[in-house]
Protein backbone atom coordinates (compact mmCIF):
# COMPACT_ATOMS: atom_id res chain seq x y z
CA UNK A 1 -7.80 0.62 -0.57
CA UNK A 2 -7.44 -2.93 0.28
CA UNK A 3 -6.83 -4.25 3.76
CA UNK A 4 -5.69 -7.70 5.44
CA UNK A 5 -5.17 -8.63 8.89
CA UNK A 6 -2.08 -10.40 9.81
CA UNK A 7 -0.34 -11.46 12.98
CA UNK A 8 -1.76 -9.03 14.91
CA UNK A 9 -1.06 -6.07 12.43
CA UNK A 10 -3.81 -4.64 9.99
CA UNK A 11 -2.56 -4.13 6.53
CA UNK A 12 -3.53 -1.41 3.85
CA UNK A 13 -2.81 -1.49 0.42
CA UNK A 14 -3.01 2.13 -1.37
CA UNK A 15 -3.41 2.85 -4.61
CA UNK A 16 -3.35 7.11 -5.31
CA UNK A 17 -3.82 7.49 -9.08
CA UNK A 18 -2.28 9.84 -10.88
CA UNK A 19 -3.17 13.60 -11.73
CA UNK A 20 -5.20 14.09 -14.92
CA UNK A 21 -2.62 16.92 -16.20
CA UNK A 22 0.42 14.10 -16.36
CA UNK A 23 1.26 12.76 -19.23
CA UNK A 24 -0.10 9.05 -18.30
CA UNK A 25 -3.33 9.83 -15.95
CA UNK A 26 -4.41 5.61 -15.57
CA UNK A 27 -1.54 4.85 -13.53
CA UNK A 28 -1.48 4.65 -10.04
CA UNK A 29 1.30 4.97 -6.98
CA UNK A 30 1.42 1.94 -4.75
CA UNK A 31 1.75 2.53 -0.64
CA UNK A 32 0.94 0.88 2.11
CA UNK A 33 0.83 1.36 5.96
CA UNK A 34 0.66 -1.32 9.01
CA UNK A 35 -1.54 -0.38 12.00
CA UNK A 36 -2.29 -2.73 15.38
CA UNK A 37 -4.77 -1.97 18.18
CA UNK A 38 -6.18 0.93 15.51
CA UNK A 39 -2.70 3.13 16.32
CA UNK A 40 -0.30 4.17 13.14
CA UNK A 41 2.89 1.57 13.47
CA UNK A 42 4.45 2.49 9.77
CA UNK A 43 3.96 3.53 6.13
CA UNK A 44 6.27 3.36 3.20
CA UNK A 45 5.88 6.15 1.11
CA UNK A 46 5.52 5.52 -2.65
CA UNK A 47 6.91 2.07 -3.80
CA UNK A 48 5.87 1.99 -7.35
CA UNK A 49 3.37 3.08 -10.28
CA UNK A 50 1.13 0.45 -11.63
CA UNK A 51 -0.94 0.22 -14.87
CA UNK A 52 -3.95 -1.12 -12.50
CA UNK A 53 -5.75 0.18 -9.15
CA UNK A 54 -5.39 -3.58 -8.59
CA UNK A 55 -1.94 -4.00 -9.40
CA UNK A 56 -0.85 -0.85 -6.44
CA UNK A 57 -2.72 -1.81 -3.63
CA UNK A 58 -1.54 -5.79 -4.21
CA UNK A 59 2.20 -3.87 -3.87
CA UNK A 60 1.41 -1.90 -1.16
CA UNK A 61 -0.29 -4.84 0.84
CA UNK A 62 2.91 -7.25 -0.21
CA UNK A 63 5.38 -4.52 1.09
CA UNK A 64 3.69 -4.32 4.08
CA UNK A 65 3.10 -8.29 4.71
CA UNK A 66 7.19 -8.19 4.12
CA UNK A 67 7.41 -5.54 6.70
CA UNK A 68 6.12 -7.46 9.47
CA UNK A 69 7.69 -10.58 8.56
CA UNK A 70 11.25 -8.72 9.44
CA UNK A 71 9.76 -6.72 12.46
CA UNK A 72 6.80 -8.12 13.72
């Protein structure tokens, strides 16, 4: 999990990997989630599957960065 703070908000990137059973086990679902003042303000489910832990929670922390550029 990576996490940034910006304007106010704190930022999580999320990478979940895979189950070992699938066919391609070294991938990993991208989320993230926005809190401020430590309360839940939203999350965006799955956004994509990356080759790289790396690679997910980078797209979950640049869906949320977009996020609170159009709310915040």
């Amino acid at each position: 999990m990576e996490q940034q703070t910006y304007k106010g908000y704190v930022l999580w990137g999320h990478a979940i990997a895979q189950q070992e059973e699938l066919l391609t086990p070294d991938r990993y679902a991208a989320s993230g989630t926005i809190t401020r003042d430590k309360r839940f303000v939203e999350a965006s489910g799955v956004i994509g599957v990356f080759g790289s832990e790396e690679e997910a929670q980078s797209a979950g922390l640049a869906w949320a960065l977009a996020w609170v550029d159009q709310h915040g």
